[in-house]
C-alpha atoms as a PDB file:
ATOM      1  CA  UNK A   1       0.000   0.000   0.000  1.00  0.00           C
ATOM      2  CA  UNK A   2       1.391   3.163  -0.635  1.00  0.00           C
ATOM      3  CA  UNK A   3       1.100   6.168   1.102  1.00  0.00           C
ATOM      4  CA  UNK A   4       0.708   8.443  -2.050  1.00  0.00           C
ATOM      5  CA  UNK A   5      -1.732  10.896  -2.148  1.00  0.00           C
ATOM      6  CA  UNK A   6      -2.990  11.525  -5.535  1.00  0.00           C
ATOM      7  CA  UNK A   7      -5.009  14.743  -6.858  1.00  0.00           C
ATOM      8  CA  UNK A   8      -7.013  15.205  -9.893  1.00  0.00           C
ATOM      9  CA  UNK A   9      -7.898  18.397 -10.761  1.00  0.00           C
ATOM     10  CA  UNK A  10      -9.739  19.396 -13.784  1.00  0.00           C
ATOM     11  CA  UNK A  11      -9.321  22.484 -15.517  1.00  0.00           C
ATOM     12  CA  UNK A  12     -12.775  24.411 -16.029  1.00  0.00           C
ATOM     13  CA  UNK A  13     -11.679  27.563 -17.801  1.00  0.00           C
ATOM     14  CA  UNK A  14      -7.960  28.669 -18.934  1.00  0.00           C
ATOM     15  CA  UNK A  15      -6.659  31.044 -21.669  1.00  0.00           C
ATOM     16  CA  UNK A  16      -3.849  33.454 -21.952  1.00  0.00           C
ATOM     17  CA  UNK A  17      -4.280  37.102 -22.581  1.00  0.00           C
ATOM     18  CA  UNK A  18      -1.737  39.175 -24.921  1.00  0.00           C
ATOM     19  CA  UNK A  19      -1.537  42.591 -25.481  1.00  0.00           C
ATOM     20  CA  UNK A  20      -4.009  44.079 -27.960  1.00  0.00           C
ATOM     21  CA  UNK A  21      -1.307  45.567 -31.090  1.00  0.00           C
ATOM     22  CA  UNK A  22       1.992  43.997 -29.722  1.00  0.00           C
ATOM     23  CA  UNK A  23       0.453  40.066 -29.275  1.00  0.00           C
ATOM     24  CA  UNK A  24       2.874  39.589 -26.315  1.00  0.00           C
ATOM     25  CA  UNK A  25       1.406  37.842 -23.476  1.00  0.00           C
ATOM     26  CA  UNK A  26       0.383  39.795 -20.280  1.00  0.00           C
ATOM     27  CA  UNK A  27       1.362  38.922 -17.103  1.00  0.00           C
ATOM     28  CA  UNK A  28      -0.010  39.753 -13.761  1.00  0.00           C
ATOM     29  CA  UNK A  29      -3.641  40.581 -15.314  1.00  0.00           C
ATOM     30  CA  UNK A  30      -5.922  39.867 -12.567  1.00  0.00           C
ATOM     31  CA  UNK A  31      -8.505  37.138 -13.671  1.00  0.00           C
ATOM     32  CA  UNK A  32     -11.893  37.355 -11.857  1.00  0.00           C
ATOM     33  CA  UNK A  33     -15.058  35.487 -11.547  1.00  0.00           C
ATOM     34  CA  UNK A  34     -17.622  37.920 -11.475  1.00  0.00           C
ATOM     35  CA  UNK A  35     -20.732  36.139 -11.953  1.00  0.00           C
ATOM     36  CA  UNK A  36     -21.349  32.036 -12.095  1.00  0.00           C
ATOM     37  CA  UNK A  37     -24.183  29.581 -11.363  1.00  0.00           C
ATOM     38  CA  UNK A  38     -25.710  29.452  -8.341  1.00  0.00           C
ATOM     39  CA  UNK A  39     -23.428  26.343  -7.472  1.00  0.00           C
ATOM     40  CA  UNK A  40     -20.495  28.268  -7.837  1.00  0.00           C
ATOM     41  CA  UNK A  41     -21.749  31.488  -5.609  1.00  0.00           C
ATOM     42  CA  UNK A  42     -22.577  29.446  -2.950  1.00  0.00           C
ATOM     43  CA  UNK A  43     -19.303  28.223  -2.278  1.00  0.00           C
ATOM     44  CA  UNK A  44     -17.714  32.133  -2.920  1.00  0.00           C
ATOM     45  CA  UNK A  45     -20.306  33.117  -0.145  1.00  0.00           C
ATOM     46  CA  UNK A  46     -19.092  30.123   2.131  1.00  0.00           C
ATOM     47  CA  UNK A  47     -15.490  30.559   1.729  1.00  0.00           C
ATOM     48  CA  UNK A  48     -15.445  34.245   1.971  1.00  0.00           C
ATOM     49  CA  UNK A  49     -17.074  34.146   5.978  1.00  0.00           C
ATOM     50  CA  UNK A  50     -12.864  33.677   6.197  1.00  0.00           C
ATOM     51  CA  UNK A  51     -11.407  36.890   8.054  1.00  0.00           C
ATOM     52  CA  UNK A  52      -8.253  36.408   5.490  1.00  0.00           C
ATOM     53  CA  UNK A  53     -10.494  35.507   2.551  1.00  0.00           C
ATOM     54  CA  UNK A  54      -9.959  39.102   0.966  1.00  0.00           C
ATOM     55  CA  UNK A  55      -6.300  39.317   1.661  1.00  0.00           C
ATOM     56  CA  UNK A  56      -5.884  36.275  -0.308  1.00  0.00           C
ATOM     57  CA  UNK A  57      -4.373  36.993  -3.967  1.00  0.00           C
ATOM     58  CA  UNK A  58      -5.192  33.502  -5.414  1.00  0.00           C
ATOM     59  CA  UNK A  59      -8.601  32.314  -4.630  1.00  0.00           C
ATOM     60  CA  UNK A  60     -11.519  30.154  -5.546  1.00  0.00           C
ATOM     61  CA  UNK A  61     -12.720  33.131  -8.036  1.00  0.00           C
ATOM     62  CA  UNK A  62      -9.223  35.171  -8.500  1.00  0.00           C
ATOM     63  CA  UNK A  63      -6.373  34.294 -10.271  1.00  0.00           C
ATOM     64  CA  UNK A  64      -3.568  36.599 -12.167  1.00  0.00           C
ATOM     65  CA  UNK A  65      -1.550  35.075 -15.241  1.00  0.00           C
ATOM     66  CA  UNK A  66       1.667  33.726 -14.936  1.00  0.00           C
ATOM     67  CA  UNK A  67       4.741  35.368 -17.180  1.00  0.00           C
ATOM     68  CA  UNK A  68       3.572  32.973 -20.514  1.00  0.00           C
ATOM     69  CA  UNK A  69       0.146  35.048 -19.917  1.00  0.00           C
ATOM     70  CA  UNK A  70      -1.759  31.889 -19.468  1.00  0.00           C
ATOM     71  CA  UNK A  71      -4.421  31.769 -16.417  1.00  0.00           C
ATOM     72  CA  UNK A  72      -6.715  28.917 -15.531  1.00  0.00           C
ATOM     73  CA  UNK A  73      -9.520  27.811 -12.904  1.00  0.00           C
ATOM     74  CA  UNK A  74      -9.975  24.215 -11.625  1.00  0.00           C
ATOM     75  CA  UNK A  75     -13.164  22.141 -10.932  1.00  0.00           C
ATOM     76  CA  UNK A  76     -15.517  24.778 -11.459  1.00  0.00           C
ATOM     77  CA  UNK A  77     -19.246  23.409 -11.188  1.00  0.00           C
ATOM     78  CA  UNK A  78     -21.037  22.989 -14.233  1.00  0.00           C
ATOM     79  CA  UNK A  79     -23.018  26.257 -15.723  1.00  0.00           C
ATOM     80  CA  UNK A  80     -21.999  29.641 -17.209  1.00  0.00           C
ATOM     81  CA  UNK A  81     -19.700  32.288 -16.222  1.00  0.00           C
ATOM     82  CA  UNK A  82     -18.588  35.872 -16.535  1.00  0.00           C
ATOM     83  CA  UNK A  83     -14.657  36.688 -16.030  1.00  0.00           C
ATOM     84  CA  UNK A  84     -13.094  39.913 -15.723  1.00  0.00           C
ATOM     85  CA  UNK A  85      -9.341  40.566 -16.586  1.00  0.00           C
ATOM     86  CA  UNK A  86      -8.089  43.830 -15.289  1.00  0.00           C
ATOM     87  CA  UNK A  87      -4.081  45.623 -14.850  1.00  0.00           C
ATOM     88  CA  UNK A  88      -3.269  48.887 -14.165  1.00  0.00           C
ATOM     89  CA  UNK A  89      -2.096  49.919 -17.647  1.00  0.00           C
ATOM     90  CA  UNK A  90      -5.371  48.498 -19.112  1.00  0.00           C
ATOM     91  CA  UNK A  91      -8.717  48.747 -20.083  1.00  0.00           C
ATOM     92  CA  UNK A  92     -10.989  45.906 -18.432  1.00  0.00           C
ATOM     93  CA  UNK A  93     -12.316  43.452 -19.973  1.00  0.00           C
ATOM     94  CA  UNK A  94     -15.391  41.321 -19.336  1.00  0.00           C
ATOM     95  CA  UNK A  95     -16.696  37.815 -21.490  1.00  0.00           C
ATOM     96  CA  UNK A  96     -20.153  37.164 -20.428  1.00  0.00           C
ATOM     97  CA  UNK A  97     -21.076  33.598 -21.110  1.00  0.00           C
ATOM     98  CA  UNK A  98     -18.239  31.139 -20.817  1.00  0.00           C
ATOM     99  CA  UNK A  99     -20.193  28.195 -20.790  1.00  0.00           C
ATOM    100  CA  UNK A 100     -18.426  24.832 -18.552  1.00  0.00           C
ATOM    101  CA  UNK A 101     -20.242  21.246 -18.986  1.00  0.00           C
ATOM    102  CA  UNK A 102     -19.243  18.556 -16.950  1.00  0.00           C
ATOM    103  CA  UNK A 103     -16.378  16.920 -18.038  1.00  0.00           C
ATOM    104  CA  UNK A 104     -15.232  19.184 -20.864  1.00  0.00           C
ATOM    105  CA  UNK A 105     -14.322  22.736 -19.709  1.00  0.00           C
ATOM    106  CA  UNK A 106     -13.203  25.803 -21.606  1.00  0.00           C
ATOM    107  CA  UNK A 107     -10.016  27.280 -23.250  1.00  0.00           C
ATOM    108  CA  UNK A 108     -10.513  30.508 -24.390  1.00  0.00           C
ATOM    109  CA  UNK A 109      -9.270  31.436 -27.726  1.00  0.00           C
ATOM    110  CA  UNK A 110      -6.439  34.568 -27.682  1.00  0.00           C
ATOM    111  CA  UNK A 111      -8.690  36.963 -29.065  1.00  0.00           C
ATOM    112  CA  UNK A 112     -11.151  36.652 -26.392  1.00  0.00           C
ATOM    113  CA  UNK A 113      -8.956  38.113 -23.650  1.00  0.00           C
ATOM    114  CA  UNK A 114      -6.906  41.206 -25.514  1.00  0.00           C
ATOM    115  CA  UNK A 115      -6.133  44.104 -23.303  1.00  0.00           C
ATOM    116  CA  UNK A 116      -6.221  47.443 -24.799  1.00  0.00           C
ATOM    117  CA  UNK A 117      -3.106  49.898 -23.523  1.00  0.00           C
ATOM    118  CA  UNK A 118      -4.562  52.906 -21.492  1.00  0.00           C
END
C-alpha cells in the first residue's frame, strides 16, 4: 500500500491574454469570476465568511496570469460564467457567457482576452 496521495484536478476555464497591437502575453492581469451559477456562488459566499479571505491573492474566483500570460480555474461546477481581466495599464475586460459542462471545460481562444493599452 502506498502512502501516495494523488489529486485530480480538472481544468474548467484557462486562456492566456496578450496585449491588444503587440500580441505579447500579459502577465499579472488579474482574472476574476464575477458572476457564475448558483453552485459556484454558494461556495464564494461560504469561503469568503474567512477573516483572510480578501487578503488572499489567489482564490476560488481570482487568479492573475503567470509570465507565458496563461491563467486557468480548476473544478468549477457545471453552468456559465462571466470573467473579468483587469491591470493597471489596461482597459478591463469582461466575457459574459463562458459556458463549462461537466467533463469538458473551456479554453478561451487569444482573441477573447486582448487588453487594450490605457
Amino acid at each position: 500500500m502506498s502512502d501516495e496521495l494523488i489529486l485530480n484536478h480538472r481544468v474548467s476555464i484557462g486562456g492566456t491574454v496578450k496585449e491588444e497591437g503587440s500580441n505579447h502575453p500579459l502577465e499579472k492581469v488579474k482574472v476574476e469570476i464575477i458572476a457564475g451559477p448558483a453552485a459556484f456562488m454558494e461556495i464564494i459566499e461560504t469561503l469568503s465568511r474567512d477573516p483572510k479571505w480578501k487578503r488572499q491573492l489567489y482564490r476560488r474566483d481570482r487568479t492573475f496570469t503567470r509570465a507565458d500570460g496563461m491563467y486557468f480555474f480548476l473544478d468549477l461546477p457545471a453552468g456559465t460564467y462571466t470573467l473579468r481581466f483587469s491591470q493597471a495599464r489596461h482597459r478591463p475586460v469582461e466575457i459574459n457567457t463562458i459556458k463549462v459542462e461537466e467533463q469538458k471545460g473551456v479554453n478561451l481562444s487569444l482573441t477573447d482576452a486582448v487588453l487594450n493599452v490605457l
